[in-house]
N, C-alpha and C. Protein backbone atom coordinates (compact mmCIF):
# COMPACT_ATOMS: atom_id res chain seq x y z
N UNK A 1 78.83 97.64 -100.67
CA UNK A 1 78.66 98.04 -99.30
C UNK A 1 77.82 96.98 -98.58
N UNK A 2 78.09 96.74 -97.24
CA UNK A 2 77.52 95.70 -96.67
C UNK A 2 77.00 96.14 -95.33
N UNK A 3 75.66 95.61 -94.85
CA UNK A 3 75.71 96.69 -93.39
C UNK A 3 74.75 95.18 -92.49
N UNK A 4 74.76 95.55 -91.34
CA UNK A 4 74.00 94.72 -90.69
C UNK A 4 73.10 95.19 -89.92
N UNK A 5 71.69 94.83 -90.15
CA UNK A 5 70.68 95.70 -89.57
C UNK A 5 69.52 94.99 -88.41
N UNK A 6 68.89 95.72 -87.30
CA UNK A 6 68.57 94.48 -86.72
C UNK A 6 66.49 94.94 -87.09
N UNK A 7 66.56 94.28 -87.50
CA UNK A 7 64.62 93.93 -87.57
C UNK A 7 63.99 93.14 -87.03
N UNK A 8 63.05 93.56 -85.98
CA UNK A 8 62.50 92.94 -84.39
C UNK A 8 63.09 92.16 -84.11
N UNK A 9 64.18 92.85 -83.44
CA UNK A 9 64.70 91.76 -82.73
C UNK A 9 65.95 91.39 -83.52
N UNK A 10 66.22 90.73 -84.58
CA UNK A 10 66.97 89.91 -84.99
C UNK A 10 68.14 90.51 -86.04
N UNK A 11 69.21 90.68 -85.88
CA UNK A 11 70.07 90.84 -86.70
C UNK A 11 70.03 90.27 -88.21
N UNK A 12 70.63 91.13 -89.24
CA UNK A 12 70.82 89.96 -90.62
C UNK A 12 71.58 91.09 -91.52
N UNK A 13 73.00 90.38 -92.02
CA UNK A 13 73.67 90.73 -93.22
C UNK A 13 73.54 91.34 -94.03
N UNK A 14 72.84 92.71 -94.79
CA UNK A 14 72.67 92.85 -96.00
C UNK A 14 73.31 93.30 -97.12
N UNK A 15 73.10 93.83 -98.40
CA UNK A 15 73.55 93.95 -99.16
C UNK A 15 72.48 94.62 -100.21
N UNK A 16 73.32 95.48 -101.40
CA UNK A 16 72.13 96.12 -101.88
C UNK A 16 71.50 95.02 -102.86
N UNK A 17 70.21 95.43 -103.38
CA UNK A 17 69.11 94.30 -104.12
C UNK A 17 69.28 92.95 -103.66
N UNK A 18 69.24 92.55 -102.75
CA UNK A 18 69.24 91.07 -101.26
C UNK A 18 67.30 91.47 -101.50
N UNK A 19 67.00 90.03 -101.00
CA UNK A 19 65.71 89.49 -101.01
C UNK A 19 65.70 88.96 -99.66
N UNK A 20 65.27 89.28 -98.39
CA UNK A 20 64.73 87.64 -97.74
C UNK A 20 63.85 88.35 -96.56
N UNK A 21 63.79 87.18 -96.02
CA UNK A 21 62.38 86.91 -94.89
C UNK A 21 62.69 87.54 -93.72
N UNK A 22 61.97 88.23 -92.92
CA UNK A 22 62.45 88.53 -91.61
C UNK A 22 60.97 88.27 -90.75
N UNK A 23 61.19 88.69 -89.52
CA UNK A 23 59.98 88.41 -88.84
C UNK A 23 59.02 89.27 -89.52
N UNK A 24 57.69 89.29 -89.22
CA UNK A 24 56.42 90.23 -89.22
C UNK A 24 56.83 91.45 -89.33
N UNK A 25 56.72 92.40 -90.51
CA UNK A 25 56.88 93.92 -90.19
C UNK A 25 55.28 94.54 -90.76
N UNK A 26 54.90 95.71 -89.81
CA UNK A 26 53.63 96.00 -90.20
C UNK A 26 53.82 96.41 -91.41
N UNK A 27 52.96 96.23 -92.61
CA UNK A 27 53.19 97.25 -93.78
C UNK A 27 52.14 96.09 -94.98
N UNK A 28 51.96 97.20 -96.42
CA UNK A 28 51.42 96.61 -97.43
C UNK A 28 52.75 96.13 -98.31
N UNK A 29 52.32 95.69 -99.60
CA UNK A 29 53.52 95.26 -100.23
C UNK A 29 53.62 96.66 -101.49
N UNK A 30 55.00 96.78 -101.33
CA UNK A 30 54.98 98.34 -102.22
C UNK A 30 55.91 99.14 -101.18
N UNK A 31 55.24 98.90 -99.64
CA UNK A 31 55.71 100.02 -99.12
C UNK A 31 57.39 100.25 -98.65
N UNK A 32 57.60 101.28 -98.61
CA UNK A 32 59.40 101.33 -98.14
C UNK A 32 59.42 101.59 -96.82
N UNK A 33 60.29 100.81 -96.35
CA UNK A 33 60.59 101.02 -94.78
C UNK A 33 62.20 101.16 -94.43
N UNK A 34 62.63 101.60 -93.45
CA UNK A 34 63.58 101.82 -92.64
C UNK A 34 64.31 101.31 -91.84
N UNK A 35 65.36 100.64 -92.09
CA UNK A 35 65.74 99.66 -91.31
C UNK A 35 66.85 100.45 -90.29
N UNK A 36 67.18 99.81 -88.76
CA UNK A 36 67.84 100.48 -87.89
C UNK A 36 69.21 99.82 -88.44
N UNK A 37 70.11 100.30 -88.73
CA UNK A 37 71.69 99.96 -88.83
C UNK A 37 72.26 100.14 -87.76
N UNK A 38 72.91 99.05 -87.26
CA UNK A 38 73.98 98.54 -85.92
C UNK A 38 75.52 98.61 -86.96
N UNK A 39 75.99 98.08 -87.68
CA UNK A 39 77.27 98.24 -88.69
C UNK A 39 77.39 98.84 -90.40
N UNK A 40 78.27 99.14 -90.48
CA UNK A 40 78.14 99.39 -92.01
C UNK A 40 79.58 99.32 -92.28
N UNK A 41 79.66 98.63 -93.50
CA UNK A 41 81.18 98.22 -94.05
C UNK A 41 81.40 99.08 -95.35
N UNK A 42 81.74 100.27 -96.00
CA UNK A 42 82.14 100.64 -97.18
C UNK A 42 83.78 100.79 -97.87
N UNK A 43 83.51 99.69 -98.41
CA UNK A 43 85.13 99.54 -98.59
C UNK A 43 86.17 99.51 -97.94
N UNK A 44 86.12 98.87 -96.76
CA UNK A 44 86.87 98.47 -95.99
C UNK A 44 87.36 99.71 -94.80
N UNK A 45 85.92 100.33 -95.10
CA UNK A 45 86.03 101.59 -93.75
C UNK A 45 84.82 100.68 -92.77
N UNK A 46 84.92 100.54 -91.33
CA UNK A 46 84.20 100.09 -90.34
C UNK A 46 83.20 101.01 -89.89
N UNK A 47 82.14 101.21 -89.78
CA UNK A 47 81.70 101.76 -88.46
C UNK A 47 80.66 101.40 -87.63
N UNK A 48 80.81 101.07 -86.30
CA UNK A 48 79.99 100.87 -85.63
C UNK A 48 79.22 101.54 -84.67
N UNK A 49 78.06 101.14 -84.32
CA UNK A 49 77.75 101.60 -83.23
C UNK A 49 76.82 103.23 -83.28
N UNK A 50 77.37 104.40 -82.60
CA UNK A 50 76.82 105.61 -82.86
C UNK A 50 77.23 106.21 -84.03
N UNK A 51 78.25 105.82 -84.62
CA UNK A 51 79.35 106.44 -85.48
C UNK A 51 78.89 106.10 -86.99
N UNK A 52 77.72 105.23 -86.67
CA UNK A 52 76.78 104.73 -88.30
C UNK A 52 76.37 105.70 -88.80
N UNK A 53 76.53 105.84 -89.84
CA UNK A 53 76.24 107.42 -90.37
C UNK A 53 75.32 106.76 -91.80
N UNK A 54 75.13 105.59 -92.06
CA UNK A 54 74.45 104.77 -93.37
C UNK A 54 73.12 104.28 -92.80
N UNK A 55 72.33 104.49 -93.76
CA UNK A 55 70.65 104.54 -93.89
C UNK A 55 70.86 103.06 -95.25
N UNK A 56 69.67 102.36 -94.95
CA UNK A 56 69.01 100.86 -95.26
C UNK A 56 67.68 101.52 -95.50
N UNK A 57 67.77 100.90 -96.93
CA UNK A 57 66.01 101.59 -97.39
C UNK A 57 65.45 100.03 -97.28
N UNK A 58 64.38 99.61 -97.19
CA UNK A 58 64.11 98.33 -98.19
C UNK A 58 62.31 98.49 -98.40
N UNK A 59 61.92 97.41 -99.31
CA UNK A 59 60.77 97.35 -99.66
C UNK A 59 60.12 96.30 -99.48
N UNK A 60 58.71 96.53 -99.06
CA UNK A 60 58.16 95.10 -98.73
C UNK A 60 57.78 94.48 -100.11
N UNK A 61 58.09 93.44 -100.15
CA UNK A 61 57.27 93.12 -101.40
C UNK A 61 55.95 91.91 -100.52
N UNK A 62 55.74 91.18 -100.14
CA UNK A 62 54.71 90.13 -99.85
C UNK A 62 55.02 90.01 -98.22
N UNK A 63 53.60 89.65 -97.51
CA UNK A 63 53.52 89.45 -96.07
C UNK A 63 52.62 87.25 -96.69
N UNK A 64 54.06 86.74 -96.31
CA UNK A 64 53.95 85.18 -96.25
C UNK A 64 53.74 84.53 -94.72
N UNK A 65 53.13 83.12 -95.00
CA UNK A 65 53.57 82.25 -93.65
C UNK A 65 54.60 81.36 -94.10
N UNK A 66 55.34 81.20 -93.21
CA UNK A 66 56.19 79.74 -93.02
C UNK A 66 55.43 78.33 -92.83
N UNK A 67 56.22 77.31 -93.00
CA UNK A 67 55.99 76.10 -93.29
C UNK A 67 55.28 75.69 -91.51
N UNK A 68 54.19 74.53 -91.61
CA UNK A 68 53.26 74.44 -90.84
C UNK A 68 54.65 73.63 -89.45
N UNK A 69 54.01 74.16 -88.22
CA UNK A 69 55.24 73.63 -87.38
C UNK A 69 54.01 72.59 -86.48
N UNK A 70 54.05 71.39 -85.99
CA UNK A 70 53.31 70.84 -84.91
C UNK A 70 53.62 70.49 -84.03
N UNK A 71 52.94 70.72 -82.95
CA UNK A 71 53.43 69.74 -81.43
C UNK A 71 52.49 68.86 -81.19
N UNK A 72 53.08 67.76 -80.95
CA UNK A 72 52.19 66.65 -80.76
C UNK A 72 52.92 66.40 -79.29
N UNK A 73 51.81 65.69 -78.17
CA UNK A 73 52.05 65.53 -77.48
C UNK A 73 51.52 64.22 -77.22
N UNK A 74 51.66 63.40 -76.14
CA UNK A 74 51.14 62.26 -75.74
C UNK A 74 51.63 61.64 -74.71
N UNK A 75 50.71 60.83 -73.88
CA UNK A 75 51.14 59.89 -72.87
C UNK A 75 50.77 58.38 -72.79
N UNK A 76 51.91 57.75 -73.20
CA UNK A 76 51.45 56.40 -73.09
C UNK A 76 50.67 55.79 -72.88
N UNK A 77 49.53 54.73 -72.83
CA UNK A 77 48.75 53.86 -71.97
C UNK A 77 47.83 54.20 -71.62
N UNK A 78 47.34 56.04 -71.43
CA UNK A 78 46.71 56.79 -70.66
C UNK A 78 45.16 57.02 -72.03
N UNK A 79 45.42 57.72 -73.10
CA UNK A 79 44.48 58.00 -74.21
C UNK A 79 44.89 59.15 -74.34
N UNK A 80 45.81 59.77 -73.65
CA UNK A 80 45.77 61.59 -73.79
C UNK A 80 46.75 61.65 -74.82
N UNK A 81 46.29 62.37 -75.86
CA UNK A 81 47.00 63.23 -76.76
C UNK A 81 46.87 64.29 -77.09
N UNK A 82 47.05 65.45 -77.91
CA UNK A 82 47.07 66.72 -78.53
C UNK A 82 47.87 67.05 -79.26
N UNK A 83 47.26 67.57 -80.17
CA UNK A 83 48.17 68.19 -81.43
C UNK A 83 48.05 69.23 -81.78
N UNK A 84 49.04 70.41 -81.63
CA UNK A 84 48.20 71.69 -82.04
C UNK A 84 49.45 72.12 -83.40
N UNK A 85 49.07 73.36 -84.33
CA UNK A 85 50.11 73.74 -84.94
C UNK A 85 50.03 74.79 -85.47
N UNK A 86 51.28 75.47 -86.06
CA UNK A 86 51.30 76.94 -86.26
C UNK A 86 51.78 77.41 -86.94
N UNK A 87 51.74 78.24 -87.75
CA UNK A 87 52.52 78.84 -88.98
C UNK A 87 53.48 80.25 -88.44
N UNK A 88 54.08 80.63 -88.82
CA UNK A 88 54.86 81.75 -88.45
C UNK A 88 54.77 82.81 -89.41
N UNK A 89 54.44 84.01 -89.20
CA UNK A 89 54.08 84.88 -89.94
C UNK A 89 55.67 85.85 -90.26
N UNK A 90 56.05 85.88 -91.52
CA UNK A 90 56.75 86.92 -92.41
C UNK A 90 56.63 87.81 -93.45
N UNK A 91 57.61 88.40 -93.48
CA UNK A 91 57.47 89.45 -94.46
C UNK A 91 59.08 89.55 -95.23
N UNK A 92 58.70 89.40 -96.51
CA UNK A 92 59.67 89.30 -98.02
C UNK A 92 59.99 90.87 -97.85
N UNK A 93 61.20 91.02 -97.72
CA UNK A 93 61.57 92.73 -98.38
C UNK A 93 62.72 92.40 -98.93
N UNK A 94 63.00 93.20 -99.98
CA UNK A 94 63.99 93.39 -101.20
C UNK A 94 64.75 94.99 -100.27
N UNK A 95 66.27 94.89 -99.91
CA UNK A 95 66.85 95.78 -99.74
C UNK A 95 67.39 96.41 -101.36
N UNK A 96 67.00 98.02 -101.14
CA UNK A 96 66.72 98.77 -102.17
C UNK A 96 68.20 99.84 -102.33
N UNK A 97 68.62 100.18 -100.82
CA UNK A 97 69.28 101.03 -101.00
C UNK A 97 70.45 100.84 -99.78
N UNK A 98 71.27 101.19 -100.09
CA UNK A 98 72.62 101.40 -98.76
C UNK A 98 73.07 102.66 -99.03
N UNK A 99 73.18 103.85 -98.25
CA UNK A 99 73.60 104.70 -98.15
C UNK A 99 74.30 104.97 -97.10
């Protein structure tokens, strides 16, 4: 079974026991959360929309950062520069269940 679920904001593919990153979700690692389902595919039955009748369990396992991002800025000739940079905050969940 395959469903597509959207978490803040962002759509993503899943599948049961799938691993990956999505934005920031509040939570410890352990905890189970609820994902909103927009599609669900079971064996080649469709449904979309209101007609989703399938529940997405998943589990957090770890709240990570992403790789360091920088902006550097500068103006020629002048001395002005700046550099600032930022990590992006995620969260690892393992989808547990498709129902």
């Amino acid at each position: 079974m395959i469903a597509v679920v959207k978490v803040a904001g962002q759509q993503y593919k899943v599948e049961k026991d799938q691993t990956l990153y999505v934005p920031r979700v509040e939570g410890n690692a352990g905890d189970k959360i609820d994902l909103e389902v927009l599609l669900a595919d079971a064996g080649g039955s469709l449904s979309v929309g209101s007609a989703v009748s399938a529940k997405v369990q998943a589990e957090i396992l770890d709240q990570v950062k992403g790789d360091t991002v920088i902006a550097y800025k500068q103006k020629r000739r002048k001395g002005f520069h700046k550099k600032k940079g930022h990590r992006t905050a995620y969260t690892k969940i393992k989808v547990t269940n498709i129902a």
